[in-house]
C-alpha atoms as a PDB file:
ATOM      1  CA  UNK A   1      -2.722  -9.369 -17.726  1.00  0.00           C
ATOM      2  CA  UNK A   2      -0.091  -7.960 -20.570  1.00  0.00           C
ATOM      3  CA  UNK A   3       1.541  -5.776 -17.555  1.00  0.00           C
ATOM      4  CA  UNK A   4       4.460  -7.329 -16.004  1.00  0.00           C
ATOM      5  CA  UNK A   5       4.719  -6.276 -13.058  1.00  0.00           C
ATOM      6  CA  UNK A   6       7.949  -6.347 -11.414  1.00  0.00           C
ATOM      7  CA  UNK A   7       7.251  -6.001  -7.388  1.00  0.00           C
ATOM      8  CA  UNK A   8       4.724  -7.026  -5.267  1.00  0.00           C
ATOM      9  CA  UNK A   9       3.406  -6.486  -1.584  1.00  0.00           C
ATOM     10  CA  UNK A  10      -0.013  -7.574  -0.043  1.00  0.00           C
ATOM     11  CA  UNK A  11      -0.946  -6.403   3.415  1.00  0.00           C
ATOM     12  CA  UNK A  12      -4.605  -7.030   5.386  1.00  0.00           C
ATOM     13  CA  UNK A  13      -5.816  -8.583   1.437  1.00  0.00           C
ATOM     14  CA  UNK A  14      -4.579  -5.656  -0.314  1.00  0.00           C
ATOM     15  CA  UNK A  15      -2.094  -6.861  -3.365  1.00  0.00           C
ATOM     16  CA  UNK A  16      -0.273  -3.637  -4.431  1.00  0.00           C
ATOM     17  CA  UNK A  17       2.083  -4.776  -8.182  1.00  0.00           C
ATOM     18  CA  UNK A  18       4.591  -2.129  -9.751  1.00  0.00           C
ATOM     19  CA  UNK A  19       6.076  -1.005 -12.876  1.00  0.00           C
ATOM     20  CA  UNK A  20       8.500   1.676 -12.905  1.00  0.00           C
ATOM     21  CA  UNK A  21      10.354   2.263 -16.379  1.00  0.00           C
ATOM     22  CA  UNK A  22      12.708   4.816 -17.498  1.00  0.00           C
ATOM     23  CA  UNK A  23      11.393   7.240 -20.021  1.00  0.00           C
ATOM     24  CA  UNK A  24      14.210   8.413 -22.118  1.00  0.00           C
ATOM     25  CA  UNK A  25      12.322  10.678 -24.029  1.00  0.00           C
ATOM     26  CA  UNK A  26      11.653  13.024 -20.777  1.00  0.00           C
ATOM     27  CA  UNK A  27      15.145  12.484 -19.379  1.00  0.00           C
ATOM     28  CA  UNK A  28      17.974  15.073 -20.129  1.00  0.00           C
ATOM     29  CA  UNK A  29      20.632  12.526 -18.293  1.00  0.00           C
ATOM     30  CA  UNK A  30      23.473  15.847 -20.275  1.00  0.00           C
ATOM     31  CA  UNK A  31      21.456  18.358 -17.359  1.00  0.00           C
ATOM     32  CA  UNK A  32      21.252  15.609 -14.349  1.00  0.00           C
ATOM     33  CA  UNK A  33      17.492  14.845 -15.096  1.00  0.00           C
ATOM     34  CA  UNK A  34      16.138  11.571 -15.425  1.00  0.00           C
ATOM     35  CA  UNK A  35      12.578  10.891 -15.793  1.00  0.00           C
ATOM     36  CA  UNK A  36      10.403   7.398 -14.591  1.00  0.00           C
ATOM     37  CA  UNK A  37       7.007   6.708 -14.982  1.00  0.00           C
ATOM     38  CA  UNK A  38       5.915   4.050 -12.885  1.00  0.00           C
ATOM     39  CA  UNK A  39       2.426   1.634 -13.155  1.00  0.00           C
ATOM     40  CA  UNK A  40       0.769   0.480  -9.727  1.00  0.00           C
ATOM     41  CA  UNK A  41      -2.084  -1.666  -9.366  1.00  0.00           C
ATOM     42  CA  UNK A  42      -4.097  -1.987  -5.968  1.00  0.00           C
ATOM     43  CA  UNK A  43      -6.188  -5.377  -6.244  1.00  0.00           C
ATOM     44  CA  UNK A  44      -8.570  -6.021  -3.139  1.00  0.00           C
ATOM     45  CA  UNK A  45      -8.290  -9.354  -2.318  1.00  0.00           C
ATOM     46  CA  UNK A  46     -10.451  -9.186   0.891  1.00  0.00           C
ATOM     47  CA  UNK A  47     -14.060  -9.697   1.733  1.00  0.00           C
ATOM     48  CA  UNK A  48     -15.325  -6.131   2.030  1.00  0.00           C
ATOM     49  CA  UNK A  49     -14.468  -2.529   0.034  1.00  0.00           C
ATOM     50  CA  UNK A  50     -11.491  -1.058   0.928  1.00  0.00           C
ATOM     51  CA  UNK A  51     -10.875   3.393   0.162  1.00  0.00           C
ATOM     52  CA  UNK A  52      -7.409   4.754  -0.317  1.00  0.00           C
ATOM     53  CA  UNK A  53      -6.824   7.782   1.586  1.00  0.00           C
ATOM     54  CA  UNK A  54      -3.526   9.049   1.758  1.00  0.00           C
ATOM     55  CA  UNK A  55      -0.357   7.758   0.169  1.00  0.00           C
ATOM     56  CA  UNK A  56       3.312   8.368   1.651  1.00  0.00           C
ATOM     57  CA  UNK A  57       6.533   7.652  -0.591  1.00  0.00           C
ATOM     58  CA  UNK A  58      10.505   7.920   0.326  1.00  0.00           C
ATOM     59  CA  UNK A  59      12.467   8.240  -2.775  1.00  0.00           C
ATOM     60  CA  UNK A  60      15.899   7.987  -2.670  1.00  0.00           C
ATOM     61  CA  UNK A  61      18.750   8.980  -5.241  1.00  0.00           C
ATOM     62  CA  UNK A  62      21.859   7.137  -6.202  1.00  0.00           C
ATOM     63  CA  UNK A  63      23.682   9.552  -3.916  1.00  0.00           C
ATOM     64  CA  UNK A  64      21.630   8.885  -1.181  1.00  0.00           C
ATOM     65  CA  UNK A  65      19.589  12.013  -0.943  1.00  0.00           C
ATOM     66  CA  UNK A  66      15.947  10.918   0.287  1.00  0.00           C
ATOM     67  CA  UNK A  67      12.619  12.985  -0.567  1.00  0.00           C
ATOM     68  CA  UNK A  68       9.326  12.338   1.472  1.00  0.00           C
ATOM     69  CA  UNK A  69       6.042  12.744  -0.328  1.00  0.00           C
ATOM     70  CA  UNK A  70       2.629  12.652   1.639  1.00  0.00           C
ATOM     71  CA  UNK A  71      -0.873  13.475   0.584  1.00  0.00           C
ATOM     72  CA  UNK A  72      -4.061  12.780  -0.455  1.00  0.00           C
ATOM     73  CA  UNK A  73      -5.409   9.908  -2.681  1.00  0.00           C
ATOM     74  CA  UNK A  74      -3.412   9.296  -5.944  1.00  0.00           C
ATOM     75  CA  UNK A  75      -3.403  11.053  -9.071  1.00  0.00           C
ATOM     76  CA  UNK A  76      -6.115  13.305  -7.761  1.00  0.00           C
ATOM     77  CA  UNK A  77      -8.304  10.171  -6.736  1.00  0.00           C
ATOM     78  CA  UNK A  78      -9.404   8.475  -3.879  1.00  0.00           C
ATOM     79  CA  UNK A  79     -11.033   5.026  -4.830  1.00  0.00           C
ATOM     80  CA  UNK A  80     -13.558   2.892  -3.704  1.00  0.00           C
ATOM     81  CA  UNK A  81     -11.602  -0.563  -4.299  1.00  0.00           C
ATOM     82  CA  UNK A  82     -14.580  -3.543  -4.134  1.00  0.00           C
ATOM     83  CA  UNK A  83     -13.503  -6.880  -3.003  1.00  0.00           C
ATOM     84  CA  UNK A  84     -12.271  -8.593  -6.350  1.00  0.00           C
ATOM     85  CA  UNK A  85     -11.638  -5.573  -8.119  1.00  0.00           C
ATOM     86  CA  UNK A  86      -8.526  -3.210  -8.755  1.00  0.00           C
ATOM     87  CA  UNK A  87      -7.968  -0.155  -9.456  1.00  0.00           C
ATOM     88  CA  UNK A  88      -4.450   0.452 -11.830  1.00  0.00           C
ATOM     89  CA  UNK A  89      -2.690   3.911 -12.162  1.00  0.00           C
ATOM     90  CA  UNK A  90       0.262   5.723 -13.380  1.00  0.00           C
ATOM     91  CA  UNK A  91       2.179   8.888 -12.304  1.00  0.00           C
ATOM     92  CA  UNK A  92       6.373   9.499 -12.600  1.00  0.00           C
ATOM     93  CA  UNK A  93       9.244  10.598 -10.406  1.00  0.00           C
ATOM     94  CA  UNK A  94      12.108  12.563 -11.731  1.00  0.00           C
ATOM     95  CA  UNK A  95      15.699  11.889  -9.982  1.00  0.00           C
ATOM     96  CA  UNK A  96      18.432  14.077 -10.516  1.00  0.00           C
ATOM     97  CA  UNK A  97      20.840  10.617 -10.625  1.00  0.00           C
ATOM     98  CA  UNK A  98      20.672   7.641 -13.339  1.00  0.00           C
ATOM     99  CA  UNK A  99      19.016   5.610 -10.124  1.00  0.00           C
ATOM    100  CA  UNK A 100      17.400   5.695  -7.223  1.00  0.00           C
ATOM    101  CA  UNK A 101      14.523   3.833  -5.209  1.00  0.00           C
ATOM    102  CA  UNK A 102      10.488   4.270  -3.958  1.00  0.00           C
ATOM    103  CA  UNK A 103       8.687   2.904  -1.284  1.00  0.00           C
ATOM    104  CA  UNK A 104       5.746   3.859   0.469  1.00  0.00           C
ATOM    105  CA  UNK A 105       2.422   2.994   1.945  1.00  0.00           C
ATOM    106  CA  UNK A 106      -0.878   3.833   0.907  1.00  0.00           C
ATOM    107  CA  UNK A 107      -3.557   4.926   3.930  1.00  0.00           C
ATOM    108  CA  UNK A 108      -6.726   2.487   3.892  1.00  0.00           C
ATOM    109  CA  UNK A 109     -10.081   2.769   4.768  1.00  0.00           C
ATOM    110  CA  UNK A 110     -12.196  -0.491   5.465  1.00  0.00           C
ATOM    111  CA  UNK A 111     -14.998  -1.844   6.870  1.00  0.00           C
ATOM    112  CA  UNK A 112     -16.618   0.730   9.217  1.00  0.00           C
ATOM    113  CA  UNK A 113     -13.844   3.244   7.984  1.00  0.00           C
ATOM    114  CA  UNK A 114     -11.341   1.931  10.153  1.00  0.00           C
ATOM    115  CA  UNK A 115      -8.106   3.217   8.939  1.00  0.00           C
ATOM    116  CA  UNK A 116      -5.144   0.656   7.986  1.00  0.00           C
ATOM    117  CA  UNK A 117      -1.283   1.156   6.203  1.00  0.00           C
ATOM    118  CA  UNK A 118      -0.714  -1.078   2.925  1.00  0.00           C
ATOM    119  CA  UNK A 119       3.161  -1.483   2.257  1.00  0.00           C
ATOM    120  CA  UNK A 120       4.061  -0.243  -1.395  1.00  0.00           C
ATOM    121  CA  UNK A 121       7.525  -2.906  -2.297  1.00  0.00           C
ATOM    122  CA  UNK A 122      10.301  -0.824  -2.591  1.00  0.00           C
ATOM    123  CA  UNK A 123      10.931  -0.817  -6.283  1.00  0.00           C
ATOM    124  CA  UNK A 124      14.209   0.321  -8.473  1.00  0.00           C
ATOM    125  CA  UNK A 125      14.335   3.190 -10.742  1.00  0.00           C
ATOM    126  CA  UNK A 126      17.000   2.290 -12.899  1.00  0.00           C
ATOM    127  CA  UNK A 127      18.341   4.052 -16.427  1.00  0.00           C
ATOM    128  CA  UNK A 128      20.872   2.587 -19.063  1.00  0.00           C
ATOM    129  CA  UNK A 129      23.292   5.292 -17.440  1.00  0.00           C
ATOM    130  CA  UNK A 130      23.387   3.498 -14.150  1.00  0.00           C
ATOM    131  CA  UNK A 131      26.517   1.888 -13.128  1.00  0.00           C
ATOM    132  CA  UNK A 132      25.938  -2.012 -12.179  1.00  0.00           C
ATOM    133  CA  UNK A 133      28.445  -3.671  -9.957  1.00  0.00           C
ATOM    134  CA  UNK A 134      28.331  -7.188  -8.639  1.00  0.00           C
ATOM    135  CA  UNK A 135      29.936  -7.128  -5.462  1.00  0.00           C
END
C-alpha cells in the first residue's frame, strides 16, 4: 500500500485507516478558512459481507466549537464491503481554526442485516499555522 495511513480502529473485523492532510491550496488561513481532505479505508476483515449505512462524525475546532454530522452512506455511496476486500474514499472538512479533530462511527449492516457501530479513530487536522506546545 503507498498510503500511509496515520490512525487506525477495528471493531466486530472491520479495520477503518485514515489520512487527513491539509490542503493549502483551498485554505484562505488570511479569512479564517482552512481546508482538509482526508483518505479512509474500510477493510473487512470478517467472515461474511458487511454494508455501510450511515456514518456520524464530531468535529471539533481549536477553540473548541464541536459540529455533528449524520447521514447516509459516504460520498453518496453505500457499499457492499466482501470479506477480504476494502473499499477506500476521500471527502474534506473545512475548520474555521488552523486545527481541530474528527471522530465518528460508521453504521454497519452484516450478516442477516443486523445493524452494528464501527469506531472511526479520532484523527488530527493539523495546518503549518497551528501552534504546537509540549506541555
Amino acid at each position: 500500500m503507498s498510503r500511509e495511513f496515520l490512525y487506525e480502529a477495528t471493531t466486530h473485523g472491520v479495520r477503518v485507516r485514515v489520512k487527513p492532510e491539509y490542503q493549502s491550496d483551498q485554505s484562505s488561513p488570511d479569512e479564517g478558512y482552512y481546508f482538509w481532505s482526508y483518505t479512509i479505508e474500510i477493510q473487512n476483515e470478517g467472515a461474511v459481507p458487511v454494508q455501510l449505512k450511515t456514518r456520524f462524525w464530531r468535529i471539533t475546532d481549536a477553540a473548541g466549537r464541536t459540529e455533528e454530522v449524520r447521514g447516509p452512506g459516504v460520498v453518496g455511496q453505500t457499499p457492499v464491503i466482501e470479506p477480504g476486500q476494502s473499499f477506500t474514499y476521500s471527502s474534506g472538512c473545512p475548520l474555521p481554526t488552523p486545527s481541530g479533530i474528527m471522530v465518528g462511527s460508521y453504521q454497519m449492516a452484516g450478516d442477516g442485516g443486523v445493524l452494528f457501530d464501527v469506531a472511526v479513530p479520532a484523527f488530527s487536522l493539523d495546518s503549518p499555522f497551528t501552534v504546537k506546545s509540549v506541555n
